[in-house]
Every structure is written in C-alpha cells, then in structure tokens.
Protein backbone atom coordinates (compact mmCIF):
# COMPACT_ATOMS: atom_id res chain seq x y z
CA UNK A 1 -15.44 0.29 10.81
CA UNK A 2 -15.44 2.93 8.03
CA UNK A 3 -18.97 2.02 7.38
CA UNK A 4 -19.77 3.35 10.49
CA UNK A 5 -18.33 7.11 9.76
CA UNK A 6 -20.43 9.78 8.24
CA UNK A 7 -17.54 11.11 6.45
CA UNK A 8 -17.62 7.45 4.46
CA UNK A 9 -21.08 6.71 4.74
CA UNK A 10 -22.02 9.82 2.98
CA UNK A 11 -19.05 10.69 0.81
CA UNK A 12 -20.25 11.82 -3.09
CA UNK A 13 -19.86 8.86 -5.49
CA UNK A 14 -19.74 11.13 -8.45
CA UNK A 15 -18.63 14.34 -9.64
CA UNK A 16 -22.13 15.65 -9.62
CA UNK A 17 -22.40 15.54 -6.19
CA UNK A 18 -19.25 16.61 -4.63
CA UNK A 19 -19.07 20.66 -3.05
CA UNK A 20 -16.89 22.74 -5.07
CA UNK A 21 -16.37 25.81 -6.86
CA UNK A 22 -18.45 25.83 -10.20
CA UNK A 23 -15.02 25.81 -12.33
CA UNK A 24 -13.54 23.53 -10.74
CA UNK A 25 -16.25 21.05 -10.71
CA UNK A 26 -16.72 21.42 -14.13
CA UNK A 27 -13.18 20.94 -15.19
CA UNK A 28 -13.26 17.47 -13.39
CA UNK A 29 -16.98 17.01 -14.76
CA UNK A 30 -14.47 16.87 -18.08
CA UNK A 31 -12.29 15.10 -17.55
CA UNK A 32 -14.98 12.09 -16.82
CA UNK A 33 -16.59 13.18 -20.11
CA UNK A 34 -13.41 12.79 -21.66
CA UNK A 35 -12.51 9.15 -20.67
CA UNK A 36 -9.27 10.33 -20.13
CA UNK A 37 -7.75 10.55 -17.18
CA UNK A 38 -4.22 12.46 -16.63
CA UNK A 39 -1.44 12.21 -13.92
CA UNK A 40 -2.57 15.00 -11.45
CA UNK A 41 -1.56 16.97 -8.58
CA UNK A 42 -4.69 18.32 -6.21
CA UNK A 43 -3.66 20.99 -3.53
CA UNK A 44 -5.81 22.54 -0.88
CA UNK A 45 -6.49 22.48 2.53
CA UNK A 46 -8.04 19.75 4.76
CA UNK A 47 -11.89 18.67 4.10
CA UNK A 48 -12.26 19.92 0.85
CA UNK A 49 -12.49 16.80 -0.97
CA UNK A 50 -9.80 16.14 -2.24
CA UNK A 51 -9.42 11.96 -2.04
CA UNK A 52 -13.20 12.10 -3.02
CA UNK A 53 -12.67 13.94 -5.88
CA UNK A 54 -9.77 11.45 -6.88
CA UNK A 55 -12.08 8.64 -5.65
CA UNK A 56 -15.19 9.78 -8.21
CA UNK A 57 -12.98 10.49 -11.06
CA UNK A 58 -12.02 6.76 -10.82
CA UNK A 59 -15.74 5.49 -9.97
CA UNK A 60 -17.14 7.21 -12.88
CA UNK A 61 -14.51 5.65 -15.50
CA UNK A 62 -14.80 2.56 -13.92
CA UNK A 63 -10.66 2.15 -12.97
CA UNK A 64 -9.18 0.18 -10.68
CA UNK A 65 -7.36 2.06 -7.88
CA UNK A 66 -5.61 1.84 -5.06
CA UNK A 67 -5.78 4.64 -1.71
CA UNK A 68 -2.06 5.11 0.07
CA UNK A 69 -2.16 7.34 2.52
CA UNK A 70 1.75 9.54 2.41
CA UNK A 71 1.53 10.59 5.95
CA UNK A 72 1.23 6.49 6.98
CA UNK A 73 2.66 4.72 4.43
CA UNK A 74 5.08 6.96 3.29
CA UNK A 75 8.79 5.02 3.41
CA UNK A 76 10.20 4.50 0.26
CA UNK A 77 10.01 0.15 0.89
CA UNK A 78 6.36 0.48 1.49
CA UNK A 79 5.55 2.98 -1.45
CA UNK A 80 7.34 0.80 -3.80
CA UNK A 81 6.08 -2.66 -2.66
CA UNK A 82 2.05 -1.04 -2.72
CA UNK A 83 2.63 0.55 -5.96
CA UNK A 84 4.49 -2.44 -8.04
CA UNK A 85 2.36 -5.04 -6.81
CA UNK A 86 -0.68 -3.10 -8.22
CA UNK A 87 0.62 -1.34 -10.91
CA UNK A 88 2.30 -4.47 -12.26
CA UNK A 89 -0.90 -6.45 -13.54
CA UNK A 90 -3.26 -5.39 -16.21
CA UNK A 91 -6.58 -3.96 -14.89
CA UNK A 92 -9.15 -6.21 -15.33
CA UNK A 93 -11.67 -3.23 -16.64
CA UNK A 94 -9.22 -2.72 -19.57
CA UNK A 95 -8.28 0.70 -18.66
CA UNK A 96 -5.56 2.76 -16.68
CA UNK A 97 -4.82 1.77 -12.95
CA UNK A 98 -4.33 4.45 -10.47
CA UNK A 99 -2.53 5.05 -7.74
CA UNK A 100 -4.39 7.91 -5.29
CA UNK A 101 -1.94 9.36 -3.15
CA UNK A 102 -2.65 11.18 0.04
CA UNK A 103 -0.91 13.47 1.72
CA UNK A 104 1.92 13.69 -0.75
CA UNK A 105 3.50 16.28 1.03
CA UNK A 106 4.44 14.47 3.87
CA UNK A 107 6.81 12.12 1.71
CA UNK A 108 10.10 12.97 2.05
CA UNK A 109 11.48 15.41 -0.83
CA UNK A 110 14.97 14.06 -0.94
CA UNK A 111 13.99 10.55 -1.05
CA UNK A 112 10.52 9.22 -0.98
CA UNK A 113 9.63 12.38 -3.38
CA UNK A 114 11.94 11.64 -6.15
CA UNK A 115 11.40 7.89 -5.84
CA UNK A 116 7.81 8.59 -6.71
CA UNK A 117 8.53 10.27 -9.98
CA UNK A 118 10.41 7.25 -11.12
CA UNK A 119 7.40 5.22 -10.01
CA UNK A 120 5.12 7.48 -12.14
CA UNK A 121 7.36 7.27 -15.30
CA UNK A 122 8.05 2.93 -14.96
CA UNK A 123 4.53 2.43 -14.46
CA UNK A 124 3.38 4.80 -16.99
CA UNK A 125 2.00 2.16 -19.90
CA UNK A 126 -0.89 1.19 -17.87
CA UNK A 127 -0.83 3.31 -14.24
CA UNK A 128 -1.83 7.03 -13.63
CA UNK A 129 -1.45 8.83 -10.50
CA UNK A 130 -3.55 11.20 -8.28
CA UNK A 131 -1.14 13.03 -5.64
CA UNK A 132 -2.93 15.15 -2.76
CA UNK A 133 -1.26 17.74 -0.95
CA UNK A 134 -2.32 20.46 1.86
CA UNK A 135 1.13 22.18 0.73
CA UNK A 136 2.17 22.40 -2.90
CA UNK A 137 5.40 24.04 -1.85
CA UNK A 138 6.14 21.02 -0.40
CA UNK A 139 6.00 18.64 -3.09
CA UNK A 140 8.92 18.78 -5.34
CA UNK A 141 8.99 20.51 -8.75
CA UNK A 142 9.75 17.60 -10.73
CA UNK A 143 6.13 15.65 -9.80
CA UNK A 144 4.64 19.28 -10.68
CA UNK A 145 6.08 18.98 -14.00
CA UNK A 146 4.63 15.31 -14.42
CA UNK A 147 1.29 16.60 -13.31
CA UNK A 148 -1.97 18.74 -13.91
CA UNK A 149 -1.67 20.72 -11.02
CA UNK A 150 -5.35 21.43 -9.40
CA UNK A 151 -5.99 24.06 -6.90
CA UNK A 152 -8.99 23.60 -4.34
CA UNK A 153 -9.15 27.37 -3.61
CA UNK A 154 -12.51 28.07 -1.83
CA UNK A 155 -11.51 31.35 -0.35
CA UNK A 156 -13.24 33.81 -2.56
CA UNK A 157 -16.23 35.67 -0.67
CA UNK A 158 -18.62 34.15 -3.41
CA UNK A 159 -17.54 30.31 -3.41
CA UNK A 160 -17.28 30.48 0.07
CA UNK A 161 -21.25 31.58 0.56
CA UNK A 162 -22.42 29.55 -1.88
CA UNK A 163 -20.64 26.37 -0.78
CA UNK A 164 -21.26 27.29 2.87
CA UNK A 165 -24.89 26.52 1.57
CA UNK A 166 -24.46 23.29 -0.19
CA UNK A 167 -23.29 21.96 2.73
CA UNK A 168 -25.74 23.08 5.30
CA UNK A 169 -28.24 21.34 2.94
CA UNK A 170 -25.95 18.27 2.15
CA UNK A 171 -25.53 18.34 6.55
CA UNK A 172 -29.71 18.60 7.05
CA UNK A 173 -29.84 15.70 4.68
CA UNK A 174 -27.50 13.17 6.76
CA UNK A 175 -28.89 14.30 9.72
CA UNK A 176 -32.90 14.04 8.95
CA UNK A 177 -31.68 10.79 7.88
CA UNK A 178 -29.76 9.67 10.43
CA UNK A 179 -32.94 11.17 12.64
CA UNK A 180 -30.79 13.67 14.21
CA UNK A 181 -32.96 16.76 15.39
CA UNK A 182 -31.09 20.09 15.44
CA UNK A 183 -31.11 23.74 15.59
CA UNK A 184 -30.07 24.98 12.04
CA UNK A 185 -28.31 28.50 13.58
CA UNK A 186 -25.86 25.88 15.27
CA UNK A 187 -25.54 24.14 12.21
CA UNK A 188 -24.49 27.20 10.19
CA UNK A 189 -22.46 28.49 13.02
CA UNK A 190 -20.46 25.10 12.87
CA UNK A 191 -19.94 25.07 9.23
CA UNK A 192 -18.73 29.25 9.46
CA UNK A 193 -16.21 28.18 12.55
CA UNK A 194 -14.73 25.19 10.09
CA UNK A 195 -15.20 26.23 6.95
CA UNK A 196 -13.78 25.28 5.11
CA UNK A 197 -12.89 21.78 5.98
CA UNK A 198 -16.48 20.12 5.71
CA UNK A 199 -14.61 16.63 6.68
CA UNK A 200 -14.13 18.25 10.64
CA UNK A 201 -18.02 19.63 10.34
CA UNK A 202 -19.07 15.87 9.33
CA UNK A 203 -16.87 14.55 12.40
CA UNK A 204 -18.29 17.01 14.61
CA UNK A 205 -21.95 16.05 13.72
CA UNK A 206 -21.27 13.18 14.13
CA UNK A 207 -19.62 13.15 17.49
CA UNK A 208 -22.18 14.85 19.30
CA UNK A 209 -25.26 13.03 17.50
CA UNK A 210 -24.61 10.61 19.94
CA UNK A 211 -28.03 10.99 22.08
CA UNK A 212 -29.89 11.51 19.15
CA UNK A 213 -29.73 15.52 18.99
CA UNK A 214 -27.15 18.38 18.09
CA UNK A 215 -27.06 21.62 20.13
CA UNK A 216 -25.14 24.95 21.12
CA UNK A 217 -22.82 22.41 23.37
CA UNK A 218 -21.21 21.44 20.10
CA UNK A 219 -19.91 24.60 19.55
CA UNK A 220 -17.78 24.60 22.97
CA UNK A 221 -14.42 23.83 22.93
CA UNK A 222 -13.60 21.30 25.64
CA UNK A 223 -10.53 22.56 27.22
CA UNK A 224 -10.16 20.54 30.08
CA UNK A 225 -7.87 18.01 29.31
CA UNK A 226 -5.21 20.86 28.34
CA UNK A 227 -5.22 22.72 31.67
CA UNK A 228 -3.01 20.25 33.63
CA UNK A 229 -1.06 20.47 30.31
CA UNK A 230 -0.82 24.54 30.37
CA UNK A 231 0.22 24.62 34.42
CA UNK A 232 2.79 22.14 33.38
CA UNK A 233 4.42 24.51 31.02
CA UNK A 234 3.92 27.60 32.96
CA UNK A 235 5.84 26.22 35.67
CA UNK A 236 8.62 24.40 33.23
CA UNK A 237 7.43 20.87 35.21
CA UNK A 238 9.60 18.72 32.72
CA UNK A 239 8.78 15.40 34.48
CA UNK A 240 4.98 16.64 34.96
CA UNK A 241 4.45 17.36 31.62
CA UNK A 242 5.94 14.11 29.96
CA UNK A 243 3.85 12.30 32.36
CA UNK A 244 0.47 13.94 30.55
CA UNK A 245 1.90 13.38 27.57
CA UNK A 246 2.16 9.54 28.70
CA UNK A 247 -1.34 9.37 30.05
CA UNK A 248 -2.63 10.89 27.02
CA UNK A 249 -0.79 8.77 24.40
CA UNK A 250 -3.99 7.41 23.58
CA UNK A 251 -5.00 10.69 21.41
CA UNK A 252 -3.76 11.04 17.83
CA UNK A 253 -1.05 13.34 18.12
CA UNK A 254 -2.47 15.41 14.96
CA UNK A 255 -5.62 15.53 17.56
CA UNK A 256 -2.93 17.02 20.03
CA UNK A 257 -1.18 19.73 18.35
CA UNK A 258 -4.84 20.78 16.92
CA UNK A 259 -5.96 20.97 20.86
CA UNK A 260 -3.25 23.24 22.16
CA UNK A 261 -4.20 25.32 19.18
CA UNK A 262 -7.75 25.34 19.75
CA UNK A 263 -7.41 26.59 23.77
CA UNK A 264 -4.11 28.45 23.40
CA UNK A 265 -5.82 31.74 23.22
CA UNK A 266 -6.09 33.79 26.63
CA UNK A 267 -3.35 30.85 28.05
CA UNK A 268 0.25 32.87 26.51
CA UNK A 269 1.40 35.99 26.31
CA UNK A 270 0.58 38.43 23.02
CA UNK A 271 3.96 37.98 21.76
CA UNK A 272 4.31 34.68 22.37
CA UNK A 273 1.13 33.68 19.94
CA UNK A 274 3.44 33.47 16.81
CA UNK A 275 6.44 31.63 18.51
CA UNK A 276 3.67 28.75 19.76
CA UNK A 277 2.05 28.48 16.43
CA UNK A 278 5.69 28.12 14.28
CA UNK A 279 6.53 25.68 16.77
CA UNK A 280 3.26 23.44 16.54
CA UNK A 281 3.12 23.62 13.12
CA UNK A 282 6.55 22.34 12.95
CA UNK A 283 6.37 19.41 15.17
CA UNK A 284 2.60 18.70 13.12
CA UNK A 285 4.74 18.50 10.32
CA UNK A 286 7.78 15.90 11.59
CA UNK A 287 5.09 14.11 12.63
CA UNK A 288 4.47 12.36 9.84
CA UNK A 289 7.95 10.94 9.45
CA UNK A 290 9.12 10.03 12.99
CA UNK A 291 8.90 6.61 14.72
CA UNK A 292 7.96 7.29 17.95
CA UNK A 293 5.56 10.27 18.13
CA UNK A 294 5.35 10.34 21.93
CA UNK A 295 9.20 11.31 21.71
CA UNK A 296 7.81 13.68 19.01
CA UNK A 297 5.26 15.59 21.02
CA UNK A 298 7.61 15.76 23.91
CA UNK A 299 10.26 17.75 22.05
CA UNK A 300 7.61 20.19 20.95
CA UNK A 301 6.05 20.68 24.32
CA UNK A 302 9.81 20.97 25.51
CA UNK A 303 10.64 23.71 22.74
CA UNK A 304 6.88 25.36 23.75
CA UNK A 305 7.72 25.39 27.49
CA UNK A 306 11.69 27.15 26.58
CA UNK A 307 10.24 29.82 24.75
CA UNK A 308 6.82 30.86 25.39
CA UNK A 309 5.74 33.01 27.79
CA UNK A 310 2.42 31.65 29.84
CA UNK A 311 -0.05 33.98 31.71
C-alpha cells in the first residue's frame, strides 16, 4: 500500500535531498560524514521531515532500524517487546541498531516515558535511538538529557521563502512525473496555506490528481460533511450528534478534530474561537492514548456543545 503514496514514493533517500534550513541540513550532512551516529531528540511540527531525516541518517550509514510509531504503539508491553526483540541481536552490517521513534510525545510521561530511558541506557552497547516529537515540552527532561536535542524551526521569513521554493520545484517534479498537469499559482497557493507541513501539500496533490489534473478546486475546503455536525451542536442534539459521530466512524479521528478546525470559522461566536480550539486540541491530544476513540470524540463534541456559543 505505501508504495502507492506520494509521501513514500517520493520521500528523500539521503540527506542531500531532504528540504531544510541550510544549518540544519548541514549539521545532519555531519553527522553522516562522521560515521557516528548519537541518541537524538528531533522536535518540530508536522511535515517537516522529521522520520525522513531519521530514516536517511540510517540509509546513508547503512544501519539497521526499526520505525515505531508512539501515537500507535505506544503501551509500555508493546514498546518493550518491539525494542528488545530488535535491539537484542547484533546487526548484521556491524554497526549500531536504531530504534526511530515517532511521535514520542504521545507516550505517556509517567510511564511509557521513563520506561524508554531505561530502554535507551540497557540497550546502549549496540542500539541508538531517534525520538520525534511535535512538542518538546512534552517529552520528559530525563530523555532530553540522554539526547542531542534538534529543532526543525522553519519559521524565519528567509527559510520559509527559500524552502517554500524547494518544494514547489520538488512538487512540479512528482507531478510532471506522475503526468499531472497543473496551474503553478495553485500550486504555490497550496504550499503558502500549509506551509509548513509539506507531508499535507504531498497528500493534497495527491488526492485531487485523481483525474489526471490539479486545479483552484483543491484549494476549497469541503465543509459539507460538518454542517449536520454544527446544527447538532447549536441545538445541544445529544442523541443527533453521537449518531454523526457513529456514521462517520469511518474517518481518522485526527482527520476529525482537523475538520472542525478547518470550517469552524464564521460557525461560533468571537469569543468562543479560543474555548473550541483548547478543547480540540485537548481531545487531539488524549487521542493517542484512549481505547475507544469514538467514546473519545464524543466527550469532546459534548464539552464543545456545553460551552461554545454557535451562530
């Protein structure tokens, strides 16, 4: 299946080809020049590269490694059965193992967390490990102190024009190959509305490639599975609005909360914009660590429908 996605399809092999700021890539550039690879700590936002930084790093050396994803896999009976059975056997290049985790923010910092810093000290002989975050604060100090700590910052006026242009010609390469026509103001309008999570832009492309050419429709957001979803609210329909969540279970509930914020604007009161946001960005969050996310999105549509104020 991954074959199939641009996002894999096309995602840089090497350091030389990844998008990112010119120190930054050249620190990593390094660290493959080195032959050394440390324990380290990447933080940033979504679609920056992160993983495929982590993922070149160990191409280039030629390591072994292993992808868990925190937000997924992220129990502490999982994360130790994944990282002993590969950790515990010599790599068969002769070098370091390593352990690329994703998302280590969403592991639980009074258990999972400091279970992972014993993990990265009884495995240290022959194992390094990569952690990604979106949220540094949310990754306990001690794996900061047994890490390099790399920032993805890409906010500076410069970085941001000058990757903003890597990727517009990194996005007319996939598509002339792929023999997707398009017009390039869309394309640059898509990248400036995302920026600076190129991952969503790739999915987007993607998405709408489907008969064979990318236009202004791309750049509408589709809010018409949310209106049922806003009357709902508005009206405090409990038993209405459980039943959309039920009938659209289907969606990734990341896909969900992203949605509401997406086509919230002109659908809630002024005031209420900062009381929605805290509250989406919370459930997001406990997301990642509940069993049953239906029960998950219904408390946060609950909460939203107690304390927002709809138009």
């Amino acid at each position: 299946m991954n074959e199939f996605l641009w996002v894999e399809k096309y995602r840089p092999q090497t350091i030389a080809d990844t998008i990112l700021p010119k120190e930054l890539k050249q620190t990593f550039q390094n660290i493959v020049e080195s032959g050394e690879i440390p324990n380290m700590l990447f933080t940033g936002t979504a679609g920056l590269g992160k993983t495929t930084v982590a993922r070149a790093i160990c191409n280039e050396l030629g390591l072994d490694y292993i992808v868990i994803n925190g937000s997924e896999e992220g129990n502490i009976d999982t994360l130790r059965g994944k990282i002993k059975q590969f950790a515990s056997s010599v790599s068969l290049s002769g070098g370091y193992k390593v352990v690329i985790l994703d998302e280590a923010d969403y592991l639980n910092p009074q258990s999972t967390q400091p279970a992972l810093r014993g993990f990265i000290e009884e495995f240290s002989d022959n194992c390094r490990f990569i952690l990604t975050c979106n949220f540094k604060n949310r990754v306990i100090e001690p794996l900061h102190s047994r890490t390099g700590v790399y920032e993805f910052n890409v906010s500076s006026g410069k970085d941001r024009a000058v990757l903003a242009e890597s990727f517009m010609k990194r996005c007319d390469t996939i598509l002339q190959g792929e023999g997707i026509t398009y017009n390039p103001k869309v394309l640059a309008e898509l990248i400036t509305k995302h920026y600076p999570d190129f991952r969503r832009v790739l999915n987007e492309l993607q998405r709408a490639s489907i008969g064979g050419s990318i236009n202004s429709d791309i750049l509408v957001v589709d809010n018409s599975q949310y209106s049922d979803l806003y009357s709902h609210l508005k009206n405090k329909d409990f038993k209405k609005m459980r039943q959309w969540v039920v009938n659209n279970i289907d969606l990734e509930p990341a896909s969900v909360f992203r949605g509401i914020y997406d086509t919230i604007d002109g659908k809630v009161e002024p005031e209420s914009i900062p009381q929605i946001i805290l509250i989406l960005a919370d459930y997001q969050y406990k997301n990642a660590f509940v069993a049953d996310h239906e029960l998950n999105l219904v408390a946060c549509l609950t909460e939203v429908m107690a304390n927002v104020q709809f138009k």
